[in-house]
C-alpha atoms as a PDB file:
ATOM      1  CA  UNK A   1      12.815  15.649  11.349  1.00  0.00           C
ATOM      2  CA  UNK A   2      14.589  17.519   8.311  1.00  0.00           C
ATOM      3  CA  UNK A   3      12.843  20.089   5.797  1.00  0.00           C
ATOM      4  CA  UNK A   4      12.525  17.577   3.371  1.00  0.00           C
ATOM      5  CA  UNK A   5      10.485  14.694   5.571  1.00  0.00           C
ATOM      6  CA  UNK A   6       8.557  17.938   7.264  1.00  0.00           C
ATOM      7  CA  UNK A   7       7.454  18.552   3.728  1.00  0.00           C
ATOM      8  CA  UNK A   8       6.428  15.073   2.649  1.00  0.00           C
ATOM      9  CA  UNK A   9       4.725  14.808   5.500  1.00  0.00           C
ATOM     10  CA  UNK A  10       2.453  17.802   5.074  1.00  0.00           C
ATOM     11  CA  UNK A  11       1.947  17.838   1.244  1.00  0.00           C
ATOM     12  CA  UNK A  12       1.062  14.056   1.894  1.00  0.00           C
ATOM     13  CA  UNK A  13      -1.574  14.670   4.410  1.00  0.00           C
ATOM     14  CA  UNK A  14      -2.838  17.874   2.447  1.00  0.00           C
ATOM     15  CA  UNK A  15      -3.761  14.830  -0.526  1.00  0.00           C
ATOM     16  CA  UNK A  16      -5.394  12.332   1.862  1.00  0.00           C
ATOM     17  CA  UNK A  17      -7.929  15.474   2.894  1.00  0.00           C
ATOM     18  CA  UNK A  18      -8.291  16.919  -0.178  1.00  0.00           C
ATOM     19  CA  UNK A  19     -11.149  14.614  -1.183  1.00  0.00           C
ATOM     20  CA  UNK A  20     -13.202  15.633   1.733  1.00  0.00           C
ATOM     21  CA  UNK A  21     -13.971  19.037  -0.866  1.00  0.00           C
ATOM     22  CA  UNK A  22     -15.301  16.582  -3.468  1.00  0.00           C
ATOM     23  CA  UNK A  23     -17.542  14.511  -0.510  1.00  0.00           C
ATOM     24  CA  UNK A  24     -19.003  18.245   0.570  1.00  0.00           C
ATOM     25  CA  UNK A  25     -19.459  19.097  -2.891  1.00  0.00           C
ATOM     26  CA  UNK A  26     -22.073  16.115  -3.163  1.00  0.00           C
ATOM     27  CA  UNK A  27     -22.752  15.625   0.642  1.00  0.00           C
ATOM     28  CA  UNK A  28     -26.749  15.835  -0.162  1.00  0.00           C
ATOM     29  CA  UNK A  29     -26.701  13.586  -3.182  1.00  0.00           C
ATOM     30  CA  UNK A  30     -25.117  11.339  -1.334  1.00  0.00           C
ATOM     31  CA  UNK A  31     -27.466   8.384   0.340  1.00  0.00           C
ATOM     32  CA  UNK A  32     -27.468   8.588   4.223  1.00  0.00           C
ATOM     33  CA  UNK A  33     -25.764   5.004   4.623  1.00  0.00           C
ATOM     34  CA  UNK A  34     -23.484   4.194   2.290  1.00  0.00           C
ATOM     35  CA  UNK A  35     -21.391   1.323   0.008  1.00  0.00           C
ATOM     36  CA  UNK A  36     -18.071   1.539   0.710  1.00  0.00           C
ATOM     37  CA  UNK A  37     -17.013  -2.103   0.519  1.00  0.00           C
ATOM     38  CA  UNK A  38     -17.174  -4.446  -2.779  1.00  0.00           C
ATOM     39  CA  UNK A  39     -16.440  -7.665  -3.497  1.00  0.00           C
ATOM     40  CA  UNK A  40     -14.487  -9.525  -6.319  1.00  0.00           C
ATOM     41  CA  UNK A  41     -18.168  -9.542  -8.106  1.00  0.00           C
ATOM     42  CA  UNK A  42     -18.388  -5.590  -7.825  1.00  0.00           C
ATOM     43  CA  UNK A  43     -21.359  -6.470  -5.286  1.00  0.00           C
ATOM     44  CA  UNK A  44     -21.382  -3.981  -2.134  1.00  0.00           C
ATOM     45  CA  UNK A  45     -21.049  -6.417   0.909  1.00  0.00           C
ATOM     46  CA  UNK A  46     -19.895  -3.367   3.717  1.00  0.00           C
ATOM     47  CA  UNK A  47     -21.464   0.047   4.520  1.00  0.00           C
ATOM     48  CA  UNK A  48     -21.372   2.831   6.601  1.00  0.00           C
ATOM     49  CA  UNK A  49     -22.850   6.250   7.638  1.00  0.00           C
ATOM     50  CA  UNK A  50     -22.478   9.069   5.253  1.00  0.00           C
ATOM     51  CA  UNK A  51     -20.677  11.414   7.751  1.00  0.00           C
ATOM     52  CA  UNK A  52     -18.365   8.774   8.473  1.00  0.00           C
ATOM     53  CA  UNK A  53     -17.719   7.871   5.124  1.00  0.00           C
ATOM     54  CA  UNK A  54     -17.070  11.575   3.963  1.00  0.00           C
ATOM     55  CA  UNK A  55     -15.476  12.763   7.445  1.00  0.00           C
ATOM     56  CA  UNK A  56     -13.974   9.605   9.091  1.00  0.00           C
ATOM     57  CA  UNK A  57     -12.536   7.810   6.351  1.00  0.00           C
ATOM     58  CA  UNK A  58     -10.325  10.282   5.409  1.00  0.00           C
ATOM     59  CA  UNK A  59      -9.136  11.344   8.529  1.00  0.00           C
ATOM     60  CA  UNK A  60      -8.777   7.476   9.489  1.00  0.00           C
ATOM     61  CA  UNK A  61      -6.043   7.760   6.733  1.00  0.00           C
ATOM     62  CA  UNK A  62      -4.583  10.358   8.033  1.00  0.00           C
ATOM     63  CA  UNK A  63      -3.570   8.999  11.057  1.00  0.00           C
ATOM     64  CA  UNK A  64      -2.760   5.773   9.524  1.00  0.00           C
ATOM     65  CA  UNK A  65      -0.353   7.590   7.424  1.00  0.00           C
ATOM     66  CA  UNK A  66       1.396   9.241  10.473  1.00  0.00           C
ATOM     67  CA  UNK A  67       2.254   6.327  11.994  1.00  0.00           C
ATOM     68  CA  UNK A  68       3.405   4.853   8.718  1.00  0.00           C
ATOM     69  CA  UNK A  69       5.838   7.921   8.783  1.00  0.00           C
ATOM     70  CA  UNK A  70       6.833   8.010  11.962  1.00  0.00           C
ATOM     71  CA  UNK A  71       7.285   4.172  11.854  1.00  0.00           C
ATOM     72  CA  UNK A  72       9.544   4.590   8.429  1.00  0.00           C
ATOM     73  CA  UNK A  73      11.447   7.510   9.962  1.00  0.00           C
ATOM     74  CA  UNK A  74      12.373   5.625  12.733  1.00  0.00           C
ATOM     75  CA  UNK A  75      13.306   2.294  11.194  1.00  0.00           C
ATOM     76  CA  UNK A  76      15.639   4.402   9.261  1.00  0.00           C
ATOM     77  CA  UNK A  77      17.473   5.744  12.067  1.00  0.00           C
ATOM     78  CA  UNK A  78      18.732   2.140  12.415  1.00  0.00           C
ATOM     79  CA  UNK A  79      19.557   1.318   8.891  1.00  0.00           C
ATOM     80  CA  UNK A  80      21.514   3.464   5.817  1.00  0.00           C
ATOM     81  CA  UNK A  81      18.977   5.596   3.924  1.00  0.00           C
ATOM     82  CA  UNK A  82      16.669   4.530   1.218  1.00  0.00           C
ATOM     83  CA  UNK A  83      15.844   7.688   0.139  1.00  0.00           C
ATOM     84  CA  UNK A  84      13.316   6.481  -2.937  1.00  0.00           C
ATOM     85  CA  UNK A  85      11.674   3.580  -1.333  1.00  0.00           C
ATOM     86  CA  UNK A  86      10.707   6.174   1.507  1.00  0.00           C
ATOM     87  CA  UNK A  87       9.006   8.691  -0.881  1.00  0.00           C
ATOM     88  CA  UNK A  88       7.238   5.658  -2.429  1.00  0.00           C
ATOM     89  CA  UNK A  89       6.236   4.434   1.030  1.00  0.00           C
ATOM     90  CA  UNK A  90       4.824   8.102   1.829  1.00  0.00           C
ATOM     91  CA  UNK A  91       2.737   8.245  -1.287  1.00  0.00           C
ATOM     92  CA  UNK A  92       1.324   4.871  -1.083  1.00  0.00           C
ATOM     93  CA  UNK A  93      -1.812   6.053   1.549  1.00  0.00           C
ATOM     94  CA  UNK A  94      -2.610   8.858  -0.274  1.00  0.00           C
ATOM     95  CA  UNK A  95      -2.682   7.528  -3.991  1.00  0.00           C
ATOM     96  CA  UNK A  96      -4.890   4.727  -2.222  1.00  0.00           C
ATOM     97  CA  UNK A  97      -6.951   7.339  -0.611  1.00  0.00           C
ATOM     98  CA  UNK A  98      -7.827   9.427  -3.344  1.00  0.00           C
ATOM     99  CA  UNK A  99      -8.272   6.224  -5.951  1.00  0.00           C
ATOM    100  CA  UNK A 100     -11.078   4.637  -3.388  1.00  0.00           C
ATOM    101  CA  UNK A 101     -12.616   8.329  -1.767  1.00  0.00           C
ATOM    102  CA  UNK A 102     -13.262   9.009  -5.062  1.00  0.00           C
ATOM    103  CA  UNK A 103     -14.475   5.783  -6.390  1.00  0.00           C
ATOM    104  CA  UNK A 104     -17.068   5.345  -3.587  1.00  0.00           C
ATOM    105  CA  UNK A 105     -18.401   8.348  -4.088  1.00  0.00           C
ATOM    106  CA  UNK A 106     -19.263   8.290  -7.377  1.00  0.00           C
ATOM    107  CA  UNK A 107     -20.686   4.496  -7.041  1.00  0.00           C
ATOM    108  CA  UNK A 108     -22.727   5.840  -3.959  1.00  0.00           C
ATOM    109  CA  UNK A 109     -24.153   8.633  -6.774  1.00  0.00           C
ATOM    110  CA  UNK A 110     -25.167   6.173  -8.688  1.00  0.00           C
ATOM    111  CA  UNK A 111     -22.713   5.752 -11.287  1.00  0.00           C
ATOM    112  CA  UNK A 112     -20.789   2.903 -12.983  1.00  0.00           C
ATOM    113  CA  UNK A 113     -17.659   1.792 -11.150  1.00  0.00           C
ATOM    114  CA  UNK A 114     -15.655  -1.232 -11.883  1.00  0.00           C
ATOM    115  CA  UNK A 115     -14.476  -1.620  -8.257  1.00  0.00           C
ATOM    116  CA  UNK A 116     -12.494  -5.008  -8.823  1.00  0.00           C
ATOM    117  CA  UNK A 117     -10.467  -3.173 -11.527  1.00  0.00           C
ATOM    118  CA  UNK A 118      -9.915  -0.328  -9.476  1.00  0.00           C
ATOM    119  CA  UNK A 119      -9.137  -2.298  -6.390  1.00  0.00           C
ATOM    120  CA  UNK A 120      -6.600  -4.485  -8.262  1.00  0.00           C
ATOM    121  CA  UNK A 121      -4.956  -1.781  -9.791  1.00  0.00           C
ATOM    122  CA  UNK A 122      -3.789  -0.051  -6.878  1.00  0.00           C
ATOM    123  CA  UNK A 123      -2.333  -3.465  -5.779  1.00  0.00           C
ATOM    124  CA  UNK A 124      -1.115  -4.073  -9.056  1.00  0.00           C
ATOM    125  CA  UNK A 125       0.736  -0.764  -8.840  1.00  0.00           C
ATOM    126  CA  UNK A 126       1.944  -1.101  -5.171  1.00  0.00           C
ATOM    127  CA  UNK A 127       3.427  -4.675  -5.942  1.00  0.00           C
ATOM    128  CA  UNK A 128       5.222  -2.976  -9.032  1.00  0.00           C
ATOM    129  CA  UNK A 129       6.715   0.149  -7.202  1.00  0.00           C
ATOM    130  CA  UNK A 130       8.087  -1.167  -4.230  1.00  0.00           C
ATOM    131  CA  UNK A 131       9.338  -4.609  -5.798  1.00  0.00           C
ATOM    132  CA  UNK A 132      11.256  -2.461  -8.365  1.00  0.00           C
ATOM    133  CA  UNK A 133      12.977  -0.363  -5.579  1.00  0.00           C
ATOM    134  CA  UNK A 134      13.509  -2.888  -2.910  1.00  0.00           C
ATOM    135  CA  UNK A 135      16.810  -4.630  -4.447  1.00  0.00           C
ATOM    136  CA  UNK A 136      18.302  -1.020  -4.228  1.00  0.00           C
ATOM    137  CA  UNK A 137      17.576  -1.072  -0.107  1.00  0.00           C
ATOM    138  CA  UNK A 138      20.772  -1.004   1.794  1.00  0.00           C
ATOM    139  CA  UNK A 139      21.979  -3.672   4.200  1.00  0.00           C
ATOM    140  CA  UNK A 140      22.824  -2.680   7.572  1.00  0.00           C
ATOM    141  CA  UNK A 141      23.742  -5.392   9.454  1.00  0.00           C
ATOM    142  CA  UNK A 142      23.481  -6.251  13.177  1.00  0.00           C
ATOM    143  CA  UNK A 143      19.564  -7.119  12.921  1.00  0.00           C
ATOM    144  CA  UNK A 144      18.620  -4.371  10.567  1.00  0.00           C
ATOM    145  CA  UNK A 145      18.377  -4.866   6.818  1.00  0.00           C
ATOM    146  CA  UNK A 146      16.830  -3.853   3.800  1.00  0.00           C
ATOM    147  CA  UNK A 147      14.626  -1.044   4.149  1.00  0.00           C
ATOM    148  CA  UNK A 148      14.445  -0.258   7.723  1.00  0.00           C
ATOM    149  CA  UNK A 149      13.419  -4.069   8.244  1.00  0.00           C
ATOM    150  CA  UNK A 150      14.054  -5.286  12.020  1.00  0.00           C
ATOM    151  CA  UNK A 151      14.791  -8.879  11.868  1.00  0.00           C
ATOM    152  CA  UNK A 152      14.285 -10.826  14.916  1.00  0.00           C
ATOM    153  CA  UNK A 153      18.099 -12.911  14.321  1.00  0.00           C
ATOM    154  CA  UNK A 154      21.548 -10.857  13.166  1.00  0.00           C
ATOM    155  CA  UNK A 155      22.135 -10.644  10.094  1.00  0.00           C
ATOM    156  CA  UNK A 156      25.956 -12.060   9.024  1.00  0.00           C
ATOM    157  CA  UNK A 157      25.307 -12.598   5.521  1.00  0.00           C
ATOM    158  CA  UNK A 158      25.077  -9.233   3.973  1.00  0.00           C
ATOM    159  CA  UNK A 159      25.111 -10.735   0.697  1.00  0.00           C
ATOM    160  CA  UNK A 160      22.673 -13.014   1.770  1.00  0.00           C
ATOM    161  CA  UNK A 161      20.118 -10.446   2.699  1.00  0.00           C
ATOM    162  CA  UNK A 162      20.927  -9.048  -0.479  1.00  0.00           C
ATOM    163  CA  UNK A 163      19.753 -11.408  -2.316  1.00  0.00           C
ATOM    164  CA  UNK A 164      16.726 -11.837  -0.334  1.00  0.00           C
ATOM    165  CA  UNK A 165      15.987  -8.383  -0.784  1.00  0.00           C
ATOM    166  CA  UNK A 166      16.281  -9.296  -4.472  1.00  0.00           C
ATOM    167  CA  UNK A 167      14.045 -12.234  -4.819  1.00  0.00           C
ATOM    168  CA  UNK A 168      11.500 -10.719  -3.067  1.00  0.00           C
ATOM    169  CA  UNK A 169      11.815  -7.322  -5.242  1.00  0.00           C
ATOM    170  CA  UNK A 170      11.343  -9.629  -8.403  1.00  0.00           C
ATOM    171  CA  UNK A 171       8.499 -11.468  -6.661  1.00  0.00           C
ATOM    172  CA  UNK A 172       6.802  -8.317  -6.043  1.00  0.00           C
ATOM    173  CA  UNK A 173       7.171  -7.430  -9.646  1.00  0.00           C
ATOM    174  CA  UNK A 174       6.256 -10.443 -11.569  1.00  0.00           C
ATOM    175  CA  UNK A 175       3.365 -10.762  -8.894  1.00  0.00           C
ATOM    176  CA  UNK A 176       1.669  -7.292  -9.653  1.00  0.00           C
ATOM    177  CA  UNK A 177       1.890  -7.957 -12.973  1.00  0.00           C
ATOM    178  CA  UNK A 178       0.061 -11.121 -13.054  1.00  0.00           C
ATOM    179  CA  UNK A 179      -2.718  -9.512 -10.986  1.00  0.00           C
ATOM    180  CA  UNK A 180      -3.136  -6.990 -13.854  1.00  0.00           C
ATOM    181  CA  UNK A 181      -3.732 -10.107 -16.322  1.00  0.00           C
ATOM    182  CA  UNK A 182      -6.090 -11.619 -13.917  1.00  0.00           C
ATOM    183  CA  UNK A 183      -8.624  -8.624 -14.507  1.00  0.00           C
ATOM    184  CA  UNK A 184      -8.789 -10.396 -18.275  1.00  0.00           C
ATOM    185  CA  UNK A 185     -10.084 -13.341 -16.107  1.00  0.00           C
ATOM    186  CA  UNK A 186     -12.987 -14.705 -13.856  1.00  0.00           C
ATOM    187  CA  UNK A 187     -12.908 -12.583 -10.489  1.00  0.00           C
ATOM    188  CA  UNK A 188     -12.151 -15.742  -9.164  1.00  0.00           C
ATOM    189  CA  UNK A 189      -8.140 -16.034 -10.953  1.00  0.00           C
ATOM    190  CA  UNK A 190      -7.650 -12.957  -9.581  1.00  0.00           C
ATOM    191  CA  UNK A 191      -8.531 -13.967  -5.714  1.00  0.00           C
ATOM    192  CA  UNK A 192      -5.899 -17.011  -6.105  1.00  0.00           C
ATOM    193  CA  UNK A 193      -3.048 -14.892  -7.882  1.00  0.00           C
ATOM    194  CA  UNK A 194      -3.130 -12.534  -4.797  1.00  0.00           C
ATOM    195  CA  UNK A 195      -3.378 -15.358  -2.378  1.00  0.00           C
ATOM    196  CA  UNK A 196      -0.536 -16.622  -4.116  1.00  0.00           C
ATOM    197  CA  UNK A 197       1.421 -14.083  -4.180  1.00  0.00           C
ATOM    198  CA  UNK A 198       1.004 -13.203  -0.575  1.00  0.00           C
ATOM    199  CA  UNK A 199       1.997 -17.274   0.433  1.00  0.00           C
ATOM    200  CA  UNK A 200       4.979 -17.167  -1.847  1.00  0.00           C
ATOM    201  CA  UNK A 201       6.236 -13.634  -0.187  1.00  0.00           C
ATOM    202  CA  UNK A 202       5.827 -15.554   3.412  1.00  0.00           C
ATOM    203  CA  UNK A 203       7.754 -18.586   2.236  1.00  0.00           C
ATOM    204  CA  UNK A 204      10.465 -15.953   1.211  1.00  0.00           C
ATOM    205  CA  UNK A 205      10.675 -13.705   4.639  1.00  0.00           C
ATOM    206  CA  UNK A 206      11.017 -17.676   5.879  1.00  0.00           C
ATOM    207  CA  UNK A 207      13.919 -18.510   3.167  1.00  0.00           C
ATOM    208  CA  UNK A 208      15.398 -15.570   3.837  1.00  0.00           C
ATOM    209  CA  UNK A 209      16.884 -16.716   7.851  1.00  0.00           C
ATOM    210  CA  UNK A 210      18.475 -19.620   6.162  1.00  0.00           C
ATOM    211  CA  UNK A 211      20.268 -16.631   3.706  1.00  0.00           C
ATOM    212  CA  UNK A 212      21.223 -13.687   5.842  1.00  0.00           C
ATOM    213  CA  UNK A 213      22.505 -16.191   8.798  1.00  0.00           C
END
């Protein structure tokens, strides 16, 4: 691992458990179970223990963002480098971390959180980020392509997987912005633009055999 990943790696993780200080700060305000999952309707449908909530969650992330890491890092031993996609992939986990630590916490305290605009956002912005920076992913070739991306057939269409990379990328785009525009809608518009989305991005990774073959 270079200086620079060795560095991502730790400021990253030093953001995921940074919110633990705000949890402490408010550990005895805080009710001994509680809301950490909402639905489109902004009603809590999931809970769990305080400790685990302040303690686990975070450190749940943690790990989670290792392996996303170490699972990037690896892929792109196989493939040319994508050096901005990769410090958008490392930020994703924390930004999502901080966004919902701090959200629950302050909806657990008893204040007013729009969870559904919260909770869209962040996709919003994910679908946004990395479909603006995937058509700049390299082709490899053999059975690696696009951003570390292990495809189970080889690749001899480069420009091909291109242009998969590309459609998707757009996809991505015009996707997250339609989800922001569905939080001037019914909860409801917004539940079928993201299933639609996700279908459509299938139907691509599908599509896309036919093009890099």
């Amino acid at each position: 691992m270079n200086k620079n990943r060795t560095w991502l790696l730790v400021l990253t993780s030093l953001v995921i458990v940074a919110p633990i200080g705000y949890g402490l700060a408010r550990y005895d305000a805080l009710p001994a179970t509680m809301a950490t999952h909402w639905g489109l309707n902004n009603q809590a449908n999931g809970w769990m223990p305080k400790p685990m909530m302040v303690f686990g969650l975070p450190l749940l992330m943690l790990v989670m963002q290792w392996v996303v890491l170490g699972m990037t890092w690896y892929s792109a031993r196989h493939s040319q480098a994508a050096p901005k996609l990769e410090r958008l992939t490392a930020w994703l986990l924390p930004l999502v971390t901080v966004v919902a630590y701090v959200m629950t916490v302050r909806s657990n305290l008893g204040q007013q959180v729009d969870a559904r605009f919260w909770a869209l956002l962040l996709v919003a912005a994910i679908f946004i980020g990395m479909g603006n920076y995937l058509p700049t992913a390299p082709v490899a070739g053999g059975r690696w392509f696009g951003y570390g991306y292990h495809a189970p057939w080889k690749i001899n269409n480069y420009a091909g997987a291109k242009r998969a990379l590309r459609v998707l990328g757009y996809t991505m785009v015009i996707g997250g912005i339609a989800v922001l525009l569905s939080l001037f809608f019914a909860p409801v518009v917004s539940m079928v633009i993201v299933m639609v989305i996700v279908v459509v991005m299938l139907v691509l990774s599908l599509v896309s055999i036919k093009w890099t073959r």
